[in-house]
N, C-alpha and C. Protein backbone atom coordinates (compact mmCIF):
# COMPACT_ATOMS: atom_id res chain seq x y z
N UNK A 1 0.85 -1.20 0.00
CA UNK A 1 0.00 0.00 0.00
C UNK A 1 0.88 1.23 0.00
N UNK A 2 0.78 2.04 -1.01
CA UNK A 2 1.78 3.46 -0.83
C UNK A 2 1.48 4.21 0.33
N UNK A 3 2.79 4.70 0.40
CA UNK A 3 2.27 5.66 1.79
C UNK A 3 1.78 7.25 0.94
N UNK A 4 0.84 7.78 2.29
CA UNK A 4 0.07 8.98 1.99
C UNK A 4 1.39 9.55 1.68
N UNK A 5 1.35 10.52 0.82
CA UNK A 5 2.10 11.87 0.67
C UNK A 5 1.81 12.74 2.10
N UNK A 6 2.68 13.26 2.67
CA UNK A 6 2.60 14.23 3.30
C UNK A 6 1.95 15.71 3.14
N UNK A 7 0.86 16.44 3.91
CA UNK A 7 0.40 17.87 3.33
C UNK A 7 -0.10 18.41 5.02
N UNK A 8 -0.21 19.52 4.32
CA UNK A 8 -0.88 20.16 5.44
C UNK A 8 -2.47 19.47 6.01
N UNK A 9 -3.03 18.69 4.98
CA UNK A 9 -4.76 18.29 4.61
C UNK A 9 -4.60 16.77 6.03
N UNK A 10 -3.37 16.37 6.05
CA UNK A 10 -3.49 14.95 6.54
C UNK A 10 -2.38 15.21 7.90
N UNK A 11 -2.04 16.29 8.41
CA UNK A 11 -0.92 16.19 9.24
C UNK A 11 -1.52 15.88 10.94
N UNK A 12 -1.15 14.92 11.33
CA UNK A 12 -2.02 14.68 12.86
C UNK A 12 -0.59 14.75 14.03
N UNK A 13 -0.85 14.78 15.17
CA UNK A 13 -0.01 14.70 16.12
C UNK A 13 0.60 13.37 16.29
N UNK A 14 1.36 13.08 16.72
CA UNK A 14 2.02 11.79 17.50
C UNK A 14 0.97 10.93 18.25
N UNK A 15 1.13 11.85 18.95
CA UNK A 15 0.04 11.09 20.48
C UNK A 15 -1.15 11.94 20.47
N UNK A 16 -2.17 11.03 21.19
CA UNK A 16 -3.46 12.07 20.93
C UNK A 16 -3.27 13.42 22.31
N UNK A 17 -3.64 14.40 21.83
CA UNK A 17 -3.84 15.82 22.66
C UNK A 17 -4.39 15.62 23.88
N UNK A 18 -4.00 15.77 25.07
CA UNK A 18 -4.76 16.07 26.26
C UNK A 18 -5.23 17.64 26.99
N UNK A 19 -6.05 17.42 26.90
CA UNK A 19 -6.24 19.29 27.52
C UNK A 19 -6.14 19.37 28.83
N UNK A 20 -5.30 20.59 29.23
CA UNK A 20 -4.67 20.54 30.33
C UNK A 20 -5.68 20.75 31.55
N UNK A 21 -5.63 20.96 32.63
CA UNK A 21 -6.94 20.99 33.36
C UNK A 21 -6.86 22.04 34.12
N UNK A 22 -8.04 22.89 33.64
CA UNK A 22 -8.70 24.31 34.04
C UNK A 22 -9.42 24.48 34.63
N UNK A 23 -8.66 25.05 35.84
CA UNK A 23 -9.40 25.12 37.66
C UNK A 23 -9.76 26.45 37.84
N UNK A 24 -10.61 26.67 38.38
CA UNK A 24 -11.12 28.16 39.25
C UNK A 24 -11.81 28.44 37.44
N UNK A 25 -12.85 27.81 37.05
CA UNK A 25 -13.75 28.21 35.96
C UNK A 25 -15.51 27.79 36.79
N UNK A 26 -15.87 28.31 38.16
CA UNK A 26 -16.97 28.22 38.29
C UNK A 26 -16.83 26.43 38.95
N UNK A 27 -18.10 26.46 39.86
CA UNK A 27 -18.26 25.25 40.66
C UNK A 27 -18.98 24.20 39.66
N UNK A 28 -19.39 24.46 38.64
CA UNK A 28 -20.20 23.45 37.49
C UNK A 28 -19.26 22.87 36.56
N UNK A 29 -17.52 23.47 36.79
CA UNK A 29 -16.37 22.48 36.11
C UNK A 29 -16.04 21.80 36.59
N UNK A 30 -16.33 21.08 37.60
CA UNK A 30 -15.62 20.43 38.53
C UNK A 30 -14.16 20.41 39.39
N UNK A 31 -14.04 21.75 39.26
CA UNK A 31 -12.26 22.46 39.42
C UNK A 31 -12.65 24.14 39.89
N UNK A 32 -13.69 24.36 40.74
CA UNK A 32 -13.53 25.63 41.25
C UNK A 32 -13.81 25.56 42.45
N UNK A 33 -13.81 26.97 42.99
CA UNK A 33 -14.12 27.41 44.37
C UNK A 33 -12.39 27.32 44.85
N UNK A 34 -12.23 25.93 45.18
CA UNK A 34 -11.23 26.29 45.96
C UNK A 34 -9.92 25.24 45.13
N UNK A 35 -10.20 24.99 43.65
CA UNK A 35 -9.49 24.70 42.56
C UNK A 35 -8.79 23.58 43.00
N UNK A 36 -9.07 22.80 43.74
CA UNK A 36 -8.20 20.98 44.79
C UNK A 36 -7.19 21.51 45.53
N UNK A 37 -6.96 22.66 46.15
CA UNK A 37 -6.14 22.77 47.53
C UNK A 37 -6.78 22.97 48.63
N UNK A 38 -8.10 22.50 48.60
CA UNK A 38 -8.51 22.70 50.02
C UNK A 38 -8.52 24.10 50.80
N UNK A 39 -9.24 23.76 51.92
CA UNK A 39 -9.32 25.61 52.68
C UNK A 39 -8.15 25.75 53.89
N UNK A 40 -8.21 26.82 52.86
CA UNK A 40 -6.89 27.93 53.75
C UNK A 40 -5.74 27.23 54.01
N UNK A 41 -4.11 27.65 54.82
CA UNK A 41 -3.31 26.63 55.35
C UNK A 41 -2.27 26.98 54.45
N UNK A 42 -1.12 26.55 54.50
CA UNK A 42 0.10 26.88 54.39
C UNK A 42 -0.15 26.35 52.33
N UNK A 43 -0.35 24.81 52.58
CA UNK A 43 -0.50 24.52 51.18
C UNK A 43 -1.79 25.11 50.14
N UNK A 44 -2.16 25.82 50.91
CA UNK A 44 -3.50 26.80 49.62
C UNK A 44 -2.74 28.07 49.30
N UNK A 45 -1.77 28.35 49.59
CA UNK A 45 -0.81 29.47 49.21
C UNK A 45 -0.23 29.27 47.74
N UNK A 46 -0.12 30.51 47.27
CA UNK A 46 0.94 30.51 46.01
C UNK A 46 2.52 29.99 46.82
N UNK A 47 3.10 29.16 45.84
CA UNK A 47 4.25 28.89 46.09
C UNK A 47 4.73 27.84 47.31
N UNK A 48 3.59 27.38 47.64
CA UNK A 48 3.41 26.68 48.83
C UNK A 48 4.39 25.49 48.28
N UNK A 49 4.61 25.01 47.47
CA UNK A 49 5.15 23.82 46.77
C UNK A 49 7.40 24.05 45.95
N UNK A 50 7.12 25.36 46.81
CA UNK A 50 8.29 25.69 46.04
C UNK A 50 9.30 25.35 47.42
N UNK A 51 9.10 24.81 48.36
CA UNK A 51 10.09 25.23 49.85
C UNK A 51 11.00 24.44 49.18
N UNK A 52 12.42 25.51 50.24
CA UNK A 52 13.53 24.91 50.11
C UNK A 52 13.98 23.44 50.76
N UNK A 53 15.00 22.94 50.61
CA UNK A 53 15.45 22.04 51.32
C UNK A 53 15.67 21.58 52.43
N UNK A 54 15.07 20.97 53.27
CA UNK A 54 15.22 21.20 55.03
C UNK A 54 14.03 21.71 55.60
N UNK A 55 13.33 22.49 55.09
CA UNK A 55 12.46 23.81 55.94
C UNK A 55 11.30 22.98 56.42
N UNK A 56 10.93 23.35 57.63
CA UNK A 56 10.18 22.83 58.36
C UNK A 56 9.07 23.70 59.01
N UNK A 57 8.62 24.60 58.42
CA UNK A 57 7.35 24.97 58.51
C UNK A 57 7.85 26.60 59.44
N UNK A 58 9.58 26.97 59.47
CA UNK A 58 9.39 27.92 60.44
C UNK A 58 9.96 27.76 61.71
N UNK A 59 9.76 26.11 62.14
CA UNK A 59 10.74 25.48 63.53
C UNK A 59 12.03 25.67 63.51
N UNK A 60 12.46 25.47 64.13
CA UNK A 60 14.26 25.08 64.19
C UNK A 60 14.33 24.05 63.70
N UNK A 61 14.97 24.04 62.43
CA UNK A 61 15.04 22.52 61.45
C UNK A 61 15.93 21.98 62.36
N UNK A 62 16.12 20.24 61.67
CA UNK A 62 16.79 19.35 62.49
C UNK A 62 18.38 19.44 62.77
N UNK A 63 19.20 20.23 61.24
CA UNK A 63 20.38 20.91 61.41
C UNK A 63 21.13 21.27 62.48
N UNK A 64 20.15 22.32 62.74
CA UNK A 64 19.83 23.64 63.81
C UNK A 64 20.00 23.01 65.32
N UNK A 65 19.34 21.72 65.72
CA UNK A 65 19.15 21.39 66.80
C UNK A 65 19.89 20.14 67.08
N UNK A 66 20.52 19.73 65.73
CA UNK A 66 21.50 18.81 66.66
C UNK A 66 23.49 19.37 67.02
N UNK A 67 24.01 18.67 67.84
CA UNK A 67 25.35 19.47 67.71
C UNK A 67 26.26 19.27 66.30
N UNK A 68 26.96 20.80 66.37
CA UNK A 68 27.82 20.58 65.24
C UNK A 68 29.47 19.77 65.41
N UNK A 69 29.91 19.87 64.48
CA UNK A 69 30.89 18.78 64.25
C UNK A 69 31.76 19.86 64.13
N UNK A 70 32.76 20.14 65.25
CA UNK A 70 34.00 21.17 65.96
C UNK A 70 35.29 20.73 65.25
N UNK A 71 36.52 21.71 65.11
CA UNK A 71 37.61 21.19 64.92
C UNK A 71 37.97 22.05 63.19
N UNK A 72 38.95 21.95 62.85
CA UNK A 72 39.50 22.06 61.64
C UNK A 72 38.57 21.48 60.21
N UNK A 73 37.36 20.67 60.72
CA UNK A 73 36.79 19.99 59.45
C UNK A 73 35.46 21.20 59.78
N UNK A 74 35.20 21.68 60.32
CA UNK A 74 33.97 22.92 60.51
C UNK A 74 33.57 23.44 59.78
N UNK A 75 32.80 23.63 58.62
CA UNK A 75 32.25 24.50 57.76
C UNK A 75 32.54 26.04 57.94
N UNK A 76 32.29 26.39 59.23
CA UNK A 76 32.51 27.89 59.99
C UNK A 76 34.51 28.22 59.78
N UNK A 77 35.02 27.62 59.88
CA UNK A 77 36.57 27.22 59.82
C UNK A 77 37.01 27.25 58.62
N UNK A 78 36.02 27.57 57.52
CA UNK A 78 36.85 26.75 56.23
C UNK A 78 37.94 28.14 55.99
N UNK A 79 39.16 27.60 55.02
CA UNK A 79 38.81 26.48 54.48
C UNK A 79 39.44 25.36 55.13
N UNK A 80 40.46 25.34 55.98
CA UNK A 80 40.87 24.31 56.68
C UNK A 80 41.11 24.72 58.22
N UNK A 81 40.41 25.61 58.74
CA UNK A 81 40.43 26.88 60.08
C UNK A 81 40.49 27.64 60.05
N UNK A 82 40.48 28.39 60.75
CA UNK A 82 40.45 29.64 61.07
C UNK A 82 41.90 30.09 61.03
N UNK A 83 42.04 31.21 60.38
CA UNK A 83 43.44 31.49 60.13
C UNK A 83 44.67 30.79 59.94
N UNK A 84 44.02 30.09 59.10
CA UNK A 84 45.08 29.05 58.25
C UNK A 84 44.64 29.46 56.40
N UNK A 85 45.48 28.69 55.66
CA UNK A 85 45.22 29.03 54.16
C UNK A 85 45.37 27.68 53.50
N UNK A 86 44.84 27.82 52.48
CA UNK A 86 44.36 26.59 51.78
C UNK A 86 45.66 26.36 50.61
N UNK A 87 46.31 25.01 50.43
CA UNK A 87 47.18 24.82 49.65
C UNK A 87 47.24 23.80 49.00
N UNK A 88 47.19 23.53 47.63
CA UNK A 88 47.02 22.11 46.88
C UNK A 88 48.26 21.33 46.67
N UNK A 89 48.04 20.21 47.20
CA UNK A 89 49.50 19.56 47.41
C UNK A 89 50.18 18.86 46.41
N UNK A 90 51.52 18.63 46.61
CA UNK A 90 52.25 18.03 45.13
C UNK A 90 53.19 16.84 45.82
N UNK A 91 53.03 15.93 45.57
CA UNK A 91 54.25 14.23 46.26
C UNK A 91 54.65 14.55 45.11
N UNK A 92 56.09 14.16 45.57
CA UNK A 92 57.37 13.84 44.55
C UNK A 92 57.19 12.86 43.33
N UNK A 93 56.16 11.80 43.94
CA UNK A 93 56.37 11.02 42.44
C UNK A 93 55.53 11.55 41.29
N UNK A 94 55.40 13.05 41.49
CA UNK A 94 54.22 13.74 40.32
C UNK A 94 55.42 14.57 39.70
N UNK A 95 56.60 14.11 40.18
CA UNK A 95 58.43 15.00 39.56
C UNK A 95 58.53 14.28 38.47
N UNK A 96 58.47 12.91 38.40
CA UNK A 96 58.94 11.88 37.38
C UNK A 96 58.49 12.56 36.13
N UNK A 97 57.51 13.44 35.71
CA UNK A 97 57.30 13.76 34.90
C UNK A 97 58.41 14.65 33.72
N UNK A 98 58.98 15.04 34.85
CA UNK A 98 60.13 16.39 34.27
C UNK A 98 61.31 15.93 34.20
N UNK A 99 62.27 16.36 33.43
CA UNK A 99 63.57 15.78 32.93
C UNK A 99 64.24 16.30 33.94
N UNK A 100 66.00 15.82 33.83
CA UNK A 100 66.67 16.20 34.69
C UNK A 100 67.15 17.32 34.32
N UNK A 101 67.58 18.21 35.52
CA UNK A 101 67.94 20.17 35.30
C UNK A 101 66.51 20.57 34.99
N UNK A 102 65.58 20.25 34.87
CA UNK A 102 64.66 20.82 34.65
C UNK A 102 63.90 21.97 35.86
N UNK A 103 63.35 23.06 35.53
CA UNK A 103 63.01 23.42 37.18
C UNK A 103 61.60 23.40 37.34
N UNK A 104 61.08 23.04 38.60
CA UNK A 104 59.37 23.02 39.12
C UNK A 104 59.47 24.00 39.51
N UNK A 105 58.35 24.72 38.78
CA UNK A 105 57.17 25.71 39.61
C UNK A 105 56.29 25.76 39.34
N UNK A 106 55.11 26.68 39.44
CA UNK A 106 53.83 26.05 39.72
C UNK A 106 53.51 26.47 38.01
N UNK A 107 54.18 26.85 37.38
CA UNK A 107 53.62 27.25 35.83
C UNK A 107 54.05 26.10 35.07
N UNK A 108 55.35 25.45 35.71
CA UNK A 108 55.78 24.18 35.21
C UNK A 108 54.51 22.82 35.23
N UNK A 109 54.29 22.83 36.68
CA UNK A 109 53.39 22.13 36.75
C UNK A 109 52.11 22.17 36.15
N UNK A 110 51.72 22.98 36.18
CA UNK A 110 50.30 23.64 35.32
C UNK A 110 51.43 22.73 33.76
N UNK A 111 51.88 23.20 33.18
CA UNK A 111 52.31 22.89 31.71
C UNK A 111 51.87 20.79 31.68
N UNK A 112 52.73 20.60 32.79
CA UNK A 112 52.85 19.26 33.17
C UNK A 112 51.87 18.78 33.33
N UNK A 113 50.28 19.73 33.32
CA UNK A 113 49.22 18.74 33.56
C UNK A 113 48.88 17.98 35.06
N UNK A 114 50.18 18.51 35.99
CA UNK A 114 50.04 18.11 37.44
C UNK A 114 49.12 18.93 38.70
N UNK A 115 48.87 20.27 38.24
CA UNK A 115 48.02 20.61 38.54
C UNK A 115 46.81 21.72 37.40
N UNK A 116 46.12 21.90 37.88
CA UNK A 116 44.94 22.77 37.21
C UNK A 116 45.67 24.05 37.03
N UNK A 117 45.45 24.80 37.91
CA UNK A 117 46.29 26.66 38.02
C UNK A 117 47.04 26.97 39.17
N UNK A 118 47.61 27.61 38.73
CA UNK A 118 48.12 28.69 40.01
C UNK A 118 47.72 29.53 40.60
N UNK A 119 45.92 29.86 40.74
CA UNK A 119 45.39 30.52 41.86
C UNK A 119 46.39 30.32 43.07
N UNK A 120 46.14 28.80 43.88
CA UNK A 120 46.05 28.35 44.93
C UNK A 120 47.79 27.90 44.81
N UNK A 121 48.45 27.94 46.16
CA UNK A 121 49.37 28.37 46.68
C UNK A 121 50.01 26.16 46.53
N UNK A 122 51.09 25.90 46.13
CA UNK A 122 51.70 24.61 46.07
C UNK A 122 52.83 24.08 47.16
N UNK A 123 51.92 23.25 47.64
CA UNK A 123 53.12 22.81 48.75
C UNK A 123 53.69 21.28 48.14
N UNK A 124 54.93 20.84 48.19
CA UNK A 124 55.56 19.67 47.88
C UNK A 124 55.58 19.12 49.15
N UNK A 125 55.15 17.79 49.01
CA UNK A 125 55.05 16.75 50.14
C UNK A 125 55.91 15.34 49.62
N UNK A 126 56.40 14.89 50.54
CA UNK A 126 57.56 13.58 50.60
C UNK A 126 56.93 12.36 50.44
N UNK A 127 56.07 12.07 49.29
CA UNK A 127 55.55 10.97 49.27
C UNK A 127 55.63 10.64 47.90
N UNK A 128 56.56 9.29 47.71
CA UNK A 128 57.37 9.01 46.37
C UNK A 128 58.71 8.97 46.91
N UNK A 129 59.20 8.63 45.74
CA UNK A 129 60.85 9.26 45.71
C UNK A 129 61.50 9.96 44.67
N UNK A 130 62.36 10.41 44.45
CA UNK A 130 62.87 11.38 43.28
C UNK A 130 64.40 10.84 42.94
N UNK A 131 64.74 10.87 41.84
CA UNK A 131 66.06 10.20 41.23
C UNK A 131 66.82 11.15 40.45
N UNK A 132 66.12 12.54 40.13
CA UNK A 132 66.61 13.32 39.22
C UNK A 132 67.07 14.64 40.06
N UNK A 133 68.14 15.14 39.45
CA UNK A 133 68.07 16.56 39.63
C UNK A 133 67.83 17.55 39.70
N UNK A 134 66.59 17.97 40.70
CA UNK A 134 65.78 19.15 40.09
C UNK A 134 66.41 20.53 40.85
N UNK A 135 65.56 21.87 39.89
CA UNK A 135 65.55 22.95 41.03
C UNK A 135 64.08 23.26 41.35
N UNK A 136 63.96 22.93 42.26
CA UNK A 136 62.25 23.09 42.84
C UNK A 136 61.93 24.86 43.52
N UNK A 137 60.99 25.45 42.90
CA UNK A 137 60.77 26.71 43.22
C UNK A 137 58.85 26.30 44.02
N UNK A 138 58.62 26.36 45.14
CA UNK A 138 57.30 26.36 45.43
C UNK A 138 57.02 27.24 46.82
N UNK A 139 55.83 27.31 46.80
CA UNK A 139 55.03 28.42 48.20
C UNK A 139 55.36 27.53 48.96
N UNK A 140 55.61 26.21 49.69
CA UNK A 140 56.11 25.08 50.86
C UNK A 140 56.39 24.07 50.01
N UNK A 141 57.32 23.14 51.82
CA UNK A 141 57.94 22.00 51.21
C UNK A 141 57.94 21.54 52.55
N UNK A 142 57.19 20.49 52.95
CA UNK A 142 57.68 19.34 54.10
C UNK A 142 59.07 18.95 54.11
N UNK A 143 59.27 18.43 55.37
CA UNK A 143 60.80 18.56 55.70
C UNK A 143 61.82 17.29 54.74
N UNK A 144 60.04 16.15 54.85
CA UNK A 144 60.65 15.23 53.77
C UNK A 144 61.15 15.23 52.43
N UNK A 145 59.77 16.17 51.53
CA UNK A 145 60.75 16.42 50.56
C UNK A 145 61.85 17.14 50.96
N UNK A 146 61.78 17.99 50.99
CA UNK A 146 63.10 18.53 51.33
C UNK A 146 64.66 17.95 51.20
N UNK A 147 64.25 16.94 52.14
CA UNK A 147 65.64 16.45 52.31
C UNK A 147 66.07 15.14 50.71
N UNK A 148 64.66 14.47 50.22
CA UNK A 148 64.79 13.84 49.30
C UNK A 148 65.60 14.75 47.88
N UNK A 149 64.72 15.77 47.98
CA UNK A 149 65.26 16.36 46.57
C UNK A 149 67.00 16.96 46.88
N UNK A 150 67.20 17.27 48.18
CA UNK A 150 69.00 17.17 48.26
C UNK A 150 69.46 16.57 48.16
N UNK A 151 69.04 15.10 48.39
CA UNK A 151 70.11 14.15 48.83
C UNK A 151 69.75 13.44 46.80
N UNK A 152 69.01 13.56 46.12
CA UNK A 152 69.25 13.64 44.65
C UNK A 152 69.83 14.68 44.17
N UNK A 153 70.60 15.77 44.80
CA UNK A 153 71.31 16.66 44.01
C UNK A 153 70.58 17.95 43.92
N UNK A 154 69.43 18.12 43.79
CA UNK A 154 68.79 19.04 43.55
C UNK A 154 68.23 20.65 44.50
N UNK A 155 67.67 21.38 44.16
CA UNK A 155 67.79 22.41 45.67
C UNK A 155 66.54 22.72 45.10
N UNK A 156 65.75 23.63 46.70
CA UNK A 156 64.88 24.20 47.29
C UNK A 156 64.77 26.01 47.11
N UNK A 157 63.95 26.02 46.43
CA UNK A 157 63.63 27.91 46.64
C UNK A 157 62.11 27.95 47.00
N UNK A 158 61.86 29.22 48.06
CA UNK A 158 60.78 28.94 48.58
C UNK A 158 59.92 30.16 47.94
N UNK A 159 58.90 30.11 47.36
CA UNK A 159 58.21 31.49 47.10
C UNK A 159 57.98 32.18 47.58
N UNK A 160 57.37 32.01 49.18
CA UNK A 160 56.78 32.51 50.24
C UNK A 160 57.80 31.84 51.39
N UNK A 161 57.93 33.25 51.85
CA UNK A 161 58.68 32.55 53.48
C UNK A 161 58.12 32.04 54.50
N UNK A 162 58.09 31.15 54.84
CA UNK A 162 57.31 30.42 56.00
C UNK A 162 57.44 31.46 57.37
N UNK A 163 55.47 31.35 58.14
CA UNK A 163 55.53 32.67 59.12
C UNK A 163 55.88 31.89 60.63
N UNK A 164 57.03 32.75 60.87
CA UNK A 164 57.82 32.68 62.00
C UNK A 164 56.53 32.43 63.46
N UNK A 165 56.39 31.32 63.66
CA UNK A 165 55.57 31.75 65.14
C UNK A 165 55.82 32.01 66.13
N UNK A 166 55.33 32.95 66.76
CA UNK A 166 55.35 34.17 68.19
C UNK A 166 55.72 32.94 69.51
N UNK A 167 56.85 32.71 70.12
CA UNK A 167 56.75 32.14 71.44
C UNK A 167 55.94 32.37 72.12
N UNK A 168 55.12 31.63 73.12
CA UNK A 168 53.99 32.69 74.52
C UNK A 168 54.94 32.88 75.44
N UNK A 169 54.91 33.72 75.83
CA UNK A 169 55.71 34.07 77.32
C UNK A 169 54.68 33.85 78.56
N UNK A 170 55.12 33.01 79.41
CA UNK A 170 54.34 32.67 80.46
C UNK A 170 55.11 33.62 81.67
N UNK A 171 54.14 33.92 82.43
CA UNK A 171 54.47 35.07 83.66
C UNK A 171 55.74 34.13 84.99
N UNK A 172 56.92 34.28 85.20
CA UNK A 172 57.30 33.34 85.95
C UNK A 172 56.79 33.51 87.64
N UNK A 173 56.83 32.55 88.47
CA UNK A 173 56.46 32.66 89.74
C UNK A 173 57.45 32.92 90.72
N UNK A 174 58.99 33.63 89.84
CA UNK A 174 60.40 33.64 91.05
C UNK A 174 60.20 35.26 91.42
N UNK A 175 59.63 35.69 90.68
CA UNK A 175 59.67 37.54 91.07
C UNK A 175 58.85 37.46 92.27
N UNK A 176 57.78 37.32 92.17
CA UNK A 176 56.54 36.78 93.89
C UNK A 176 57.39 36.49 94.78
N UNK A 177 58.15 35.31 94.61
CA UNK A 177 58.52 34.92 95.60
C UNK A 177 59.54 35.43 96.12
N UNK A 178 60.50 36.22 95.73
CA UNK A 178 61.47 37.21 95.70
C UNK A 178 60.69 38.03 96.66
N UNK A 179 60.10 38.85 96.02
CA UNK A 179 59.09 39.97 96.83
C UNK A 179 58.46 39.94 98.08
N UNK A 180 58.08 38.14 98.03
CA UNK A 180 57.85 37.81 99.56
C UNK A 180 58.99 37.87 100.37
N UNK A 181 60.02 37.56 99.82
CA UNK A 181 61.20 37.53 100.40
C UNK A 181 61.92 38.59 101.27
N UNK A 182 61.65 39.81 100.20
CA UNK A 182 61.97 41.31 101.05
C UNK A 182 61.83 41.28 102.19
N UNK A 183 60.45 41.51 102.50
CA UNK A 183 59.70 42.28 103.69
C UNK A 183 60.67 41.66 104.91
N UNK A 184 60.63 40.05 105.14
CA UNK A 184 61.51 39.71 106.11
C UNK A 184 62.83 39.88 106.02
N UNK A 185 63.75 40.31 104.93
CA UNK A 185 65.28 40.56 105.49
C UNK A 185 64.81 42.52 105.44
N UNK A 186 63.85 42.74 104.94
CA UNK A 186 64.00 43.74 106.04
C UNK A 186 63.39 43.83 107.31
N UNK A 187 62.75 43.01 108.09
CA UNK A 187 62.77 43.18 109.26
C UNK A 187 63.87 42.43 110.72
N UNK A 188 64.77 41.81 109.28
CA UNK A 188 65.46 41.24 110.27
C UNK A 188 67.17 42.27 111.01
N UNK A 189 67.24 43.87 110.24
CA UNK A 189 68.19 44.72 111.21
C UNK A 189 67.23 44.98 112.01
N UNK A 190 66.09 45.17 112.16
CA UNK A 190 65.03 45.78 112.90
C UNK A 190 65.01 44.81 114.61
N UNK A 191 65.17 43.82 113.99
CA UNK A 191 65.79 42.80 114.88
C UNK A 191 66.50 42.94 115.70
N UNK A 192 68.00 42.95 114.94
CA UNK A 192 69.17 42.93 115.23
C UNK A 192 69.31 44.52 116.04
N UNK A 193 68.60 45.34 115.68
CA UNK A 193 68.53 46.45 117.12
C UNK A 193 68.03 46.69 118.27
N UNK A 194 66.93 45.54 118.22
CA UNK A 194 66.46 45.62 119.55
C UNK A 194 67.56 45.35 120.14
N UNK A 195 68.16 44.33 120.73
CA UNK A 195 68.72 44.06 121.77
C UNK A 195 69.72 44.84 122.28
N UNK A 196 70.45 45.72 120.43
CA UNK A 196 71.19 47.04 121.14
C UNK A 196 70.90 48.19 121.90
N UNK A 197 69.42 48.21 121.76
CA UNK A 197 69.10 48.97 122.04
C UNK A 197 68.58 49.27 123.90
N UNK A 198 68.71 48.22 123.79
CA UNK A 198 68.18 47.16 125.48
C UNK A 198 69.47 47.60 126.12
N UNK A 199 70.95 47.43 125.66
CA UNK A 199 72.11 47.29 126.18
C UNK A 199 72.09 48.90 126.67
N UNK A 200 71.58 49.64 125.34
CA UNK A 200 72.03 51.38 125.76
C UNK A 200 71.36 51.74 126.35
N UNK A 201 70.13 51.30 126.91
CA UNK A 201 69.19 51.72 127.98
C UNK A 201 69.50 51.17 129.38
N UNK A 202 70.32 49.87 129.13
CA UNK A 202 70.80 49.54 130.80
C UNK A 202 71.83 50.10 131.02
C-alpha cells in the first residue's frame, strides 16, 4: 500500500492531545471554588510547593538542633580553620614527569598537567621518591621532601617565606617569691637592734 504523501490536509499529532486541566472556571467544572487545595493553610498558598530544602514549617530545622561537628573539618573554619590558608598539594612522584635540570614551579606544573592553576598556593610533600636533579621553586615543602630532593642533588627555593611563630611568654612565679622575700630581710636589722638597744638603755 503506498504511503500517503505528506500535506498540510493529513498532518495529525504523535500522540493524541490532552487538555490541560482548568481550575477556578466556576463550581459546574468540577475544578472551582477552591481549585483541589482545600481551605486555607500553608499549602492553599501561592508557592506553597516551592520550599527549600530542610524547611520545616518555620521550627528550628533538624540541622539547627543537633550538635555541630567542631575542629579544623567545621564548615565555619573553612577552608581548613580559622586562620590558616588553603594549599594544593604536590608528592614527589608527580616529579617523574620532568627531565633532569629541569626546574618546578607552579607554571611548570600547570604545563605538566600536574596541577589545574596557580590561583592556589603549592606545597611539595615527601611521598614518592625522586632520582633526578631538580631545582624546585614552590610556596612550601615538608621537611621530607626537602631532604629527598637534596640528597638527589637538587635544591629548594621557597616562594613565600614560611611565618615565623610568636613564642607565649608565660608570667614566671620567682619575682613573687622574691618579693615575699623582702619584707623579712627587712625586718630582720630591725631585729638585730632591739637588743642594742636594750644594752644602751641599761
Amino acid at each position: 500500500m503506498p504511503e500517503k504523501q505528506l500535506s498540510l490536509s493529513n498532518l495529525s499529532p504523535a500522540q493524541p492531545r490532552e487538555d490541560r486541566k482548568r481550575v477556578g472556571r466556576g463550581a459546574g467544572s468540577g475544578k472551582g471554588r477552591y481549585s483541589g487545595r482545600g481551605i486555607k493553610g500553608q499549602k492553599s498558598r501561592a508557592g506553597s510547593h516551592k520550599m527549600r530544602a530542610g524547611f520545616e514549617g518555620g521550627q528550628m530545622p533538624i540541622y539547627m538542633r543537633i550538635g555541630k561537628q567542631r575542629g579544623a573539618t567545621s564548615k565555619d573554619a573553612m577552608p581548613i580553620g580559622p586562620f590558616r590558608t588553603q594549599t594544593q598539594p604536590v608528592n614527589l612522584r608527580d616529579l617523574e614527569r620532568f627531565e633532569a635540570g629541569e626546574d618546578v614551579t607552579p607554571e611548570t606544573l600547570v604545563a605538566k598537567r600536574v596541577i589545574k592553576n596557580t590561583r592556589i598556593d603549592v606545597k611539595l610533600l615527601g611521598v614518592g621518591e625522586v632520582s633526578k636533579k631538580l631545582t624546585v621553586r614552590v610556596h612550601a615543602i615538608s621537611a621530607t621532601a626537602r631532604e629527598k630532593i637534596e640528597a638527589a642533588g637538587g635544591t629548594v627555593e621557597l616562594l613565600r617565606e614560611p611565618k615565623v611563630k610568636k613564642a607565649r611568654h608565660h608570667k614566671a612565679a620567682a619575682p613573687k617569691a622574691e618579693a615575699a622575700e623582702e619584707p623579712a630581710e627587712a625586718d630582720a636589722p630591725a631585729a638585730a637592734e632591739g637588743p642594742a638597744g636594750d644594752d644602751a638603755e641599761a
